[in-house]
Structure formats: structure tokens, C-alpha cells
Protein backbone atom coordinates (compact mmCIF):
# COMPACT_ATOMS: atom_id res chain seq x y z
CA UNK A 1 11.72 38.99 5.32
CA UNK A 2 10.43 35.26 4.25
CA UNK A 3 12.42 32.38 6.22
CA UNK A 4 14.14 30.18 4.21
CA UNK A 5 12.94 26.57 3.90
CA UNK A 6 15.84 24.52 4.55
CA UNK A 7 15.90 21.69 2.55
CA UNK A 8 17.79 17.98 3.32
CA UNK A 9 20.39 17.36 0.76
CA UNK A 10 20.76 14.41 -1.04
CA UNK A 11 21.61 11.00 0.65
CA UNK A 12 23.68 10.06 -2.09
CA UNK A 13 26.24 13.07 -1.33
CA UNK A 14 27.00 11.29 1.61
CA UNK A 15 29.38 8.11 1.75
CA UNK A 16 28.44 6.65 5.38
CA UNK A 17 24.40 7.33 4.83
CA UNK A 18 24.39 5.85 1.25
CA UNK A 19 26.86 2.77 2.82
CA UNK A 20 23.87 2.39 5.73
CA UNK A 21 21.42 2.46 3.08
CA UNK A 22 23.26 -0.26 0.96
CA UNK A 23 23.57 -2.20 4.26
CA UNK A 24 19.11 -1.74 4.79
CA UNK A 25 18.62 -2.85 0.94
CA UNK A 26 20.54 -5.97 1.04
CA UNK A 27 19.04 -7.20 4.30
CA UNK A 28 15.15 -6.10 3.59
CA UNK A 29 16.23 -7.71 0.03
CA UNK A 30 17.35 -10.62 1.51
CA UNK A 31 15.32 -14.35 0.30
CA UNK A 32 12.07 -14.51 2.78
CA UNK A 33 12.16 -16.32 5.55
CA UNK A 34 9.09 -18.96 4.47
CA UNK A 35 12.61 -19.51 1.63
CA UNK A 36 15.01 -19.86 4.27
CA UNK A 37 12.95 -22.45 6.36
CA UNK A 38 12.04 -24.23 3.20
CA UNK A 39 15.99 -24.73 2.80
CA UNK A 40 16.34 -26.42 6.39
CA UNK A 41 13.46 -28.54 5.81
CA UNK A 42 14.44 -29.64 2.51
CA UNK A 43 10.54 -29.30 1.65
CA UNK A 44 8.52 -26.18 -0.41
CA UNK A 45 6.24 -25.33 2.61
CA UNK A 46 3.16 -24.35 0.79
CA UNK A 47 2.93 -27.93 0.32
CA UNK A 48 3.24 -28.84 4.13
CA UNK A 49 0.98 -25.81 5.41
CA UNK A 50 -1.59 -27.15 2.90
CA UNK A 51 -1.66 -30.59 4.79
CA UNK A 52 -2.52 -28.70 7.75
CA UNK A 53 -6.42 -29.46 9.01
CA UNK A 54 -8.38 -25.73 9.43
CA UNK A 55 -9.13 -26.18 12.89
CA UNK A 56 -5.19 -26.08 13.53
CA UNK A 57 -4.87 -23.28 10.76
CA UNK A 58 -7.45 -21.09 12.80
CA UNK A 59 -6.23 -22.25 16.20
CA UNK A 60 -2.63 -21.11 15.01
CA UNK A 61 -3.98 -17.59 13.68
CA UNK A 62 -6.01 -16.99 17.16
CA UNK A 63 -2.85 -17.67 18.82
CA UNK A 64 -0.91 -16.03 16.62
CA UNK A 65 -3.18 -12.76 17.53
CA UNK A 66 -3.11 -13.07 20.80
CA UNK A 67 0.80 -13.28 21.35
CA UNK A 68 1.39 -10.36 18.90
CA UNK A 69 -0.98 -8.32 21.18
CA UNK A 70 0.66 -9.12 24.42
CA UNK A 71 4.00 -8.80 23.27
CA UNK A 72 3.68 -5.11 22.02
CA UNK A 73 1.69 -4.35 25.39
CA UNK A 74 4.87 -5.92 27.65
CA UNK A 75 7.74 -6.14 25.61
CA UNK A 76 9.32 -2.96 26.09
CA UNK A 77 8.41 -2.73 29.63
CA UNK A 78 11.37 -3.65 31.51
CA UNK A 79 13.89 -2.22 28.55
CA UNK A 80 16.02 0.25 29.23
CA UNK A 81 14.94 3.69 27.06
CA UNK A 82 18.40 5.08 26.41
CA UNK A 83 18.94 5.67 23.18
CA UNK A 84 21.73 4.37 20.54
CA UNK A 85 22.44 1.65 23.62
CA UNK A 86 24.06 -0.96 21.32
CA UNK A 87 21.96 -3.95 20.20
CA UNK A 88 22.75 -7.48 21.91
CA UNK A 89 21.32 -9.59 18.98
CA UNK A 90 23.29 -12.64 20.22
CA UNK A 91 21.21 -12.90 23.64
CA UNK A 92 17.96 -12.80 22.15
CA UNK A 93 18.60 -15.53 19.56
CA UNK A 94 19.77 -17.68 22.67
CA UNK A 95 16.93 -17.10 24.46
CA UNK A 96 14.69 -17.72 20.89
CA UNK A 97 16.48 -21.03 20.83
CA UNK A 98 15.73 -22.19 24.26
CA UNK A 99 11.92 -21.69 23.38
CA UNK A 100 11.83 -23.23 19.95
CA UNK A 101 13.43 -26.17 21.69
CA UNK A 102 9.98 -26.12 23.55
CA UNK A 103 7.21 -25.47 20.75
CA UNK A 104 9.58 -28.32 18.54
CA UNK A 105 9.04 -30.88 21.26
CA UNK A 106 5.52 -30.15 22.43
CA UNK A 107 2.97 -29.59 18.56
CA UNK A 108 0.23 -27.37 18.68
CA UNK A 109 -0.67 -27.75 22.45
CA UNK A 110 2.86 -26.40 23.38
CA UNK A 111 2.22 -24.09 21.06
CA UNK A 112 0.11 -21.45 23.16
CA UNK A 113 2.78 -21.46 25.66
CA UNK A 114 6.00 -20.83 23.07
CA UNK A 115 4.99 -18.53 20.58
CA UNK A 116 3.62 -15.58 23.18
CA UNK A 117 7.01 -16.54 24.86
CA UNK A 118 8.70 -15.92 21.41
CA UNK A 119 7.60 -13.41 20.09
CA UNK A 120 7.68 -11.09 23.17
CA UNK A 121 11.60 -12.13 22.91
CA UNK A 122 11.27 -10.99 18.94
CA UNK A 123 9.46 -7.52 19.83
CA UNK A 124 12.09 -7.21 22.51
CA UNK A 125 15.01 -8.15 19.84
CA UNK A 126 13.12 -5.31 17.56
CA UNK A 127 13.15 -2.79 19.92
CA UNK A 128 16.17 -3.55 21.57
CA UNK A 129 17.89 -2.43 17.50
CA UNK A 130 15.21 0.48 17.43
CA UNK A 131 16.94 1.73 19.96
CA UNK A 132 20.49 0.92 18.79
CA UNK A 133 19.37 3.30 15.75
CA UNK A 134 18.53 6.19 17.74
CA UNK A 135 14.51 6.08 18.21
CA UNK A 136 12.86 6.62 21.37
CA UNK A 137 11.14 3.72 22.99
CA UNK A 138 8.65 5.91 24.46
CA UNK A 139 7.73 7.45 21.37
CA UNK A 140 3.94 5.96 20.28
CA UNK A 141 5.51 5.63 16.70
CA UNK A 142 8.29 4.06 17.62
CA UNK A 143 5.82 0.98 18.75
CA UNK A 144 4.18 1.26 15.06
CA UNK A 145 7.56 0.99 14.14
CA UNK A 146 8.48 -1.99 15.68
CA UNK A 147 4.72 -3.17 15.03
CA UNK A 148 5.49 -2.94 11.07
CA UNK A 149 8.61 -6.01 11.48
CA UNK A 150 6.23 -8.20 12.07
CA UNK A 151 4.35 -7.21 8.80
CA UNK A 152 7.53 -8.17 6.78
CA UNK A 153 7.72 -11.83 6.85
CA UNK A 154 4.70 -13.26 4.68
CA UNK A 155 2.27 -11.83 2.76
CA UNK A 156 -1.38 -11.35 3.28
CA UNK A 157 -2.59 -14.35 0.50
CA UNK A 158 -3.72 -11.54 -1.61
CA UNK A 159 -0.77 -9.83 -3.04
CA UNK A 160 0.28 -9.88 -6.51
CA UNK A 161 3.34 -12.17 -6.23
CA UNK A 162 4.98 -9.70 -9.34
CA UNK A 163 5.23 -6.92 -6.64
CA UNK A 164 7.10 -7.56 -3.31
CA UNK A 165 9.73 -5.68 -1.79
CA UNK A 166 10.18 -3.72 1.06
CA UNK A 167 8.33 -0.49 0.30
CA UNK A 168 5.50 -2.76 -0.68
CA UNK A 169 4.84 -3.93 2.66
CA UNK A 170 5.30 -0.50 4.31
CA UNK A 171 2.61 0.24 1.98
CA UNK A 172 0.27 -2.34 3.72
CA UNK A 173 1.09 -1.18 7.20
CA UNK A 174 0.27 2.76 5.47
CA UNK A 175 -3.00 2.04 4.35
CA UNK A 176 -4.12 0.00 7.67
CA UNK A 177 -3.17 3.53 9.34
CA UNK A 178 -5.21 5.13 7.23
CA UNK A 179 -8.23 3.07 7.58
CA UNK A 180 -7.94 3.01 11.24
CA UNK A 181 -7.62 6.85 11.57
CA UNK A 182 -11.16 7.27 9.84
CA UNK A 183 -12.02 4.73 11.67
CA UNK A 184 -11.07 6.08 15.76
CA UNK A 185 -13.56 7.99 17.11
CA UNK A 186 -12.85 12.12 16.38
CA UNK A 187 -10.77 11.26 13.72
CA UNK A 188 -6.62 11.83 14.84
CA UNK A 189 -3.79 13.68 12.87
CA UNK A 190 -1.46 11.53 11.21
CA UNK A 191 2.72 12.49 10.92
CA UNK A 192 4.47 11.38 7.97
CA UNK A 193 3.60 7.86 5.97
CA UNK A 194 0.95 5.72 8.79
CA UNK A 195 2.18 7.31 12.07
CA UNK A 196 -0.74 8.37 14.23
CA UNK A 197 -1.01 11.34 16.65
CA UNK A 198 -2.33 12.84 19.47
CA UNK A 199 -3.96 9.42 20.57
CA UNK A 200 -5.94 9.15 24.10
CA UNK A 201 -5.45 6.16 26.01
CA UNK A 202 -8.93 4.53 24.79
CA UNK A 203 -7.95 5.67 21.43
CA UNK A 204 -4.44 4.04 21.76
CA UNK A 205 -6.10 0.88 22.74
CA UNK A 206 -8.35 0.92 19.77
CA UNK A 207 -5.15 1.45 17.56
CA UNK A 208 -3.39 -1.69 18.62
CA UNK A 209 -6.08 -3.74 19.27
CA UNK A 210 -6.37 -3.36 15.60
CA UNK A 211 -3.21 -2.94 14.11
CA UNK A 212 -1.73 -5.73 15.52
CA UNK A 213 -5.07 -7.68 14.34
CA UNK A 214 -4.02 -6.71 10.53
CA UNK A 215 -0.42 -7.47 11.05
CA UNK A 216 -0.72 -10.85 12.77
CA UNK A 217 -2.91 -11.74 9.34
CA UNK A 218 0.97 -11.71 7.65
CA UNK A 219 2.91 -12.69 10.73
CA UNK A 220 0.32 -15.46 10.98
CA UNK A 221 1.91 -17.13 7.39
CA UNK A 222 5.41 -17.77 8.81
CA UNK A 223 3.95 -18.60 12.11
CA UNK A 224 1.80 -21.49 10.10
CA UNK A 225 4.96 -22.07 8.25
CA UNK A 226 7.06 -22.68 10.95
CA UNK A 227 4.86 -24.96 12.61
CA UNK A 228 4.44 -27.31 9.85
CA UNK A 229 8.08 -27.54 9.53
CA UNK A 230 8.23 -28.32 12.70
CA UNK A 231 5.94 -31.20 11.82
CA UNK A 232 7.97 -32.99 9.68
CA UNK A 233 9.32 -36.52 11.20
CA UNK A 234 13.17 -35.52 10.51
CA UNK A 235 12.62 -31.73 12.03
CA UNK A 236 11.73 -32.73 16.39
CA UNK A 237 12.83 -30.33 19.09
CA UNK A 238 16.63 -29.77 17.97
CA UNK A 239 14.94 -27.95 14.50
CA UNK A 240 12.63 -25.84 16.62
CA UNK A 241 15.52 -24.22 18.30
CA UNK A 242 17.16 -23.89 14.72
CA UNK A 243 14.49 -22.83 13.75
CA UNK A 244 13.51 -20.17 16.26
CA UNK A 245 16.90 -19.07 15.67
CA UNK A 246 16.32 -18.82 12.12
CA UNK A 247 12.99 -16.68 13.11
CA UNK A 248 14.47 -14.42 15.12
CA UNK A 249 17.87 -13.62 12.94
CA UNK A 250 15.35 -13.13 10.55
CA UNK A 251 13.32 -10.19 12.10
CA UNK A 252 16.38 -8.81 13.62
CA UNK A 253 17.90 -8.09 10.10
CA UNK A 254 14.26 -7.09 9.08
CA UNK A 255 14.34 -4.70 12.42
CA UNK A 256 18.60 -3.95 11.47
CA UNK A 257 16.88 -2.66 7.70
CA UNK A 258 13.80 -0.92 8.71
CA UNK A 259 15.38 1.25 11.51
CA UNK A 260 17.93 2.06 8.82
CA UNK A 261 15.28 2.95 6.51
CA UNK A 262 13.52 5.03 8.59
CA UNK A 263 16.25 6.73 10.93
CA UNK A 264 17.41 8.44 7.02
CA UNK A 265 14.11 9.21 6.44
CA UNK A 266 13.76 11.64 9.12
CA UNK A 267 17.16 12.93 7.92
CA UNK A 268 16.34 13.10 3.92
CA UNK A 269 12.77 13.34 3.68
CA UNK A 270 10.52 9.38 2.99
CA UNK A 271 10.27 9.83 -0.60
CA UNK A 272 13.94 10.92 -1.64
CA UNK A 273 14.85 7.49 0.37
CA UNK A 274 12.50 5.43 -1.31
CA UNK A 275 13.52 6.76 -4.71
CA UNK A 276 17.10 5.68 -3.62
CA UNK A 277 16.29 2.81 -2.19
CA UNK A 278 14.47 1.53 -5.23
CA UNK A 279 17.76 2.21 -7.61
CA UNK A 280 19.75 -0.12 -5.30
CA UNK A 281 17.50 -2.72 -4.59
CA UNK A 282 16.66 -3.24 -8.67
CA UNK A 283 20.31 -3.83 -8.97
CA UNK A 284 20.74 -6.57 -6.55
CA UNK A 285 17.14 -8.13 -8.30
């Protein structure tokens, strides 16, 4: 006798999941940060990044690199793994303030020393709500996972401005995977959109070493962004704690959305979400 393939029902036959899924869509949806700092600064920030001289762009991109790459080695070190511990997103945005204040104050040469500081208190914020949504810390594609946040705050200078969206950056994140798993020596298995498996620990190296080398491209933008604003006479070190604080809320309700996203796709199956999803979010557009 053939087994039956059990197949997940449809999200929208349940109230709570398709309520969560509302909740992911507004707050992935939500104006873009580089739009939200624009607002403090009273300023578009294309304009003030432009002003910026290319050794400081490239300084702020190597930097940029750097304290992506530390903070997804240490990050989750010292967390504690249990899972669906509730988030504390109020401690980390303290803690984001108190360095902002810093990298406000001190320009580019301060710089070095706030944003590894920063964003290791980000990727801990990201985690910390991974957790909070049920996914295992110790899980390799839970660190993708928490990786891909960082993707969702600018754009790569190449994407057609007529398609953004959520989905749209998952889809960059997808075909870096992709690319690298061709790439790894032996060729790996992947598990569902971009998750790799069955890595080695030189293999694992390889992957972030060059992962977070394609994401810190986008997380690079709002990092440029941010410290122009910064820049700006009226802004000093009281805006770099706003600021920060703005950062971080910002990837914590990216973090909030994605977990979301992903915890029903394990339930429902990634493209019946995404179908969903795209039905809610062209309503709120």
C-alpha cells in the first residue's frame, strides 16, 4: 500500500497564521530605512553620500566587511540557545544607542571601533528574535538566516528600482547560495530556497567568508548612509544615538518579518507563502 503524501493546508484557513503573516508584510513593507534616516536629517541622502570622497566610500565598505564578518563569527556565542525565549528588543536598542553616541562624536576614525561594536549588537538583536520565533541557534541555516537581515536594508546599486520588496531581496541572498555551492569545493546539497548542507568546517568558512562579502555590498549602502548623516553640522553625537536606534529598530522589525516569513514556511511550504504574501503586500502598495 502507497503512503499518503500529507500535504500543508492552506495558511489562509488559519486566523492566527494569516494575522502573523499580516503582521511580517506590513513590517518587511515598511518605508526603507535610507527613507527613515532621510526624515531625521531633513536631507535626501543620495545627495549627501554623493559628497562623500572614495577613499572614505571604500574605507567605509572595508569596514563595513570586516564587522559583518566578525559579528556572525561571535555574536551568538555567549546567547543562550533555548528556543521561543522571548525577544528583549528594548536592551539592544539601548545598548545601539550608547554606541551611536560614539561613531556620532568621533567621524570615520571612530568609525572602525563603533560599527563592529554595532553590528555584533544588531546580529545579536537578530538572533536574539530568531530565537523568539522558534529556530535553533545552532542550526547552520539559522546563521544564513540571520545573515539575510542584513541583506534587507539597501540595495546592491544595480537593481531595477520598479522591483523591490521583500521576496526580491531573498531572491539576492538565493542566487549568492547558488553561486557559492558550485563554487565550494565537492559541490554541497542545498535544503529548500539558498540553505546549504552538509558543510565541513573549511567549507563553512568558505561559505561565510563569502556570503557575508555579498551581503555587506547592500548592508554597506545604509552603513554609507548613516555616516553621512551623521556628517551633517545639525546631526553631532546626540543623532548618532538616534540614529543607531533608528538602525537597529530597523533590522529588528526586518528580523520580527523574516522569522515570521520563514517560521510559516516550514509550516505551509515557501511558495504557497510567497503567493500569499504577495496578495497582501500589493494591497498595502
Amino acid at each position: 500500500m502507497n503512503e499518503l503524501t500529507v500535504m500543508p493546508s492552506d495558511i489562509r484557513s488559519h486566523d492566527q497564521d494569516m494575522a502573523d503573516l499580516q503582521r511580517a508584510v506590513a513590517l518587511l513593507e515598511a518605508p526603507t530605512l535610507t527613507a527613515k534616516m532621510a526624515n531625521l536629517i531633513g536631507s535626501p541622502l543620495e545627495f549627501v553620500v554623493r559628497k562623500l570622497p572614495s577613499a572614505v566610500s571604500s574605507r567605509i565598505q572595508s569596514v563595513t566587511e570586516a564587522a559583518l564578518y566578525k559579528a556572525a563569527q561571535t555574536a551568538l556565542w555567549s546567547m543562550d540557545k533555548q528556543q521561543g525565549k522571548s525577544a528583549s528588543p528594548r536592551l539592544h536598542k539601548l545598548a545601539a544607542a550608547a554606541s551611536g553616541a560614539l561613531g556620532g562624536a568621533g567621524g570615520l576614525p571612530a568609525l572602525a571601533i563603533e560599527l563592529p561594536l554595532s553590528t555584533t549588537i544588531i546580529m545579536r538583536a537578530v538572533a536574539d528574535i530568531a530565537r523568539s520565533e522558534g529556530f535553533d541557534l545552532n542550526d547552520f541555516a539559522t546563521r544564513q538566516a540571520c545573515l539575510e537581515v542584513f541583506a534587507l536594508g539597501g540595495n546592491s546599486g544595480k537593481d531595477d528600482a520598479s522591483e523591490t520588496g521583500y521576496y526580491l531581496a531573498r531572491g539576492f541572498t538565493t542566487e549568492v547560495m547558488r553561486h557559492l555551492s558550485a563554487e565550494l569545493a565537492g559541490g554541497v546539497a542545498t535544503g529548500g530556497p539558498g540553505v546549504l548542507l552538509g558543510l565541513g568546517p573549511k567549507e563553512a568558512g568558505q561559505w561565510l567568508a563569502k556570503l557575508v562579502e555579498k551581503v555587506a555590498v547592500r548592508f554597506g549602502v545604509v552603513v554609507s548612509e548613516k555616516f553621512a548623516a551623521q556628517a551633517v553640522p545639525v546631526i553631532g553625537a546626540v543623532a548618532g544615538a538616534t540614529l543607531n536606534t533608528i538602525f537597529i529598530g530597523y533590522y529588528q522589525d526586518m528580523a520580527r518579518g523574516h522569522f515570521i516569513v520563514k517560521r510559516l514556511e516550514r509550516k505551509y511550504g515557501f511558495e504557497s507563502v510567497r503567493l500569499v504574501y504577495g496578495s497582501l503586500a500589493g494591497r498595502i502598495s
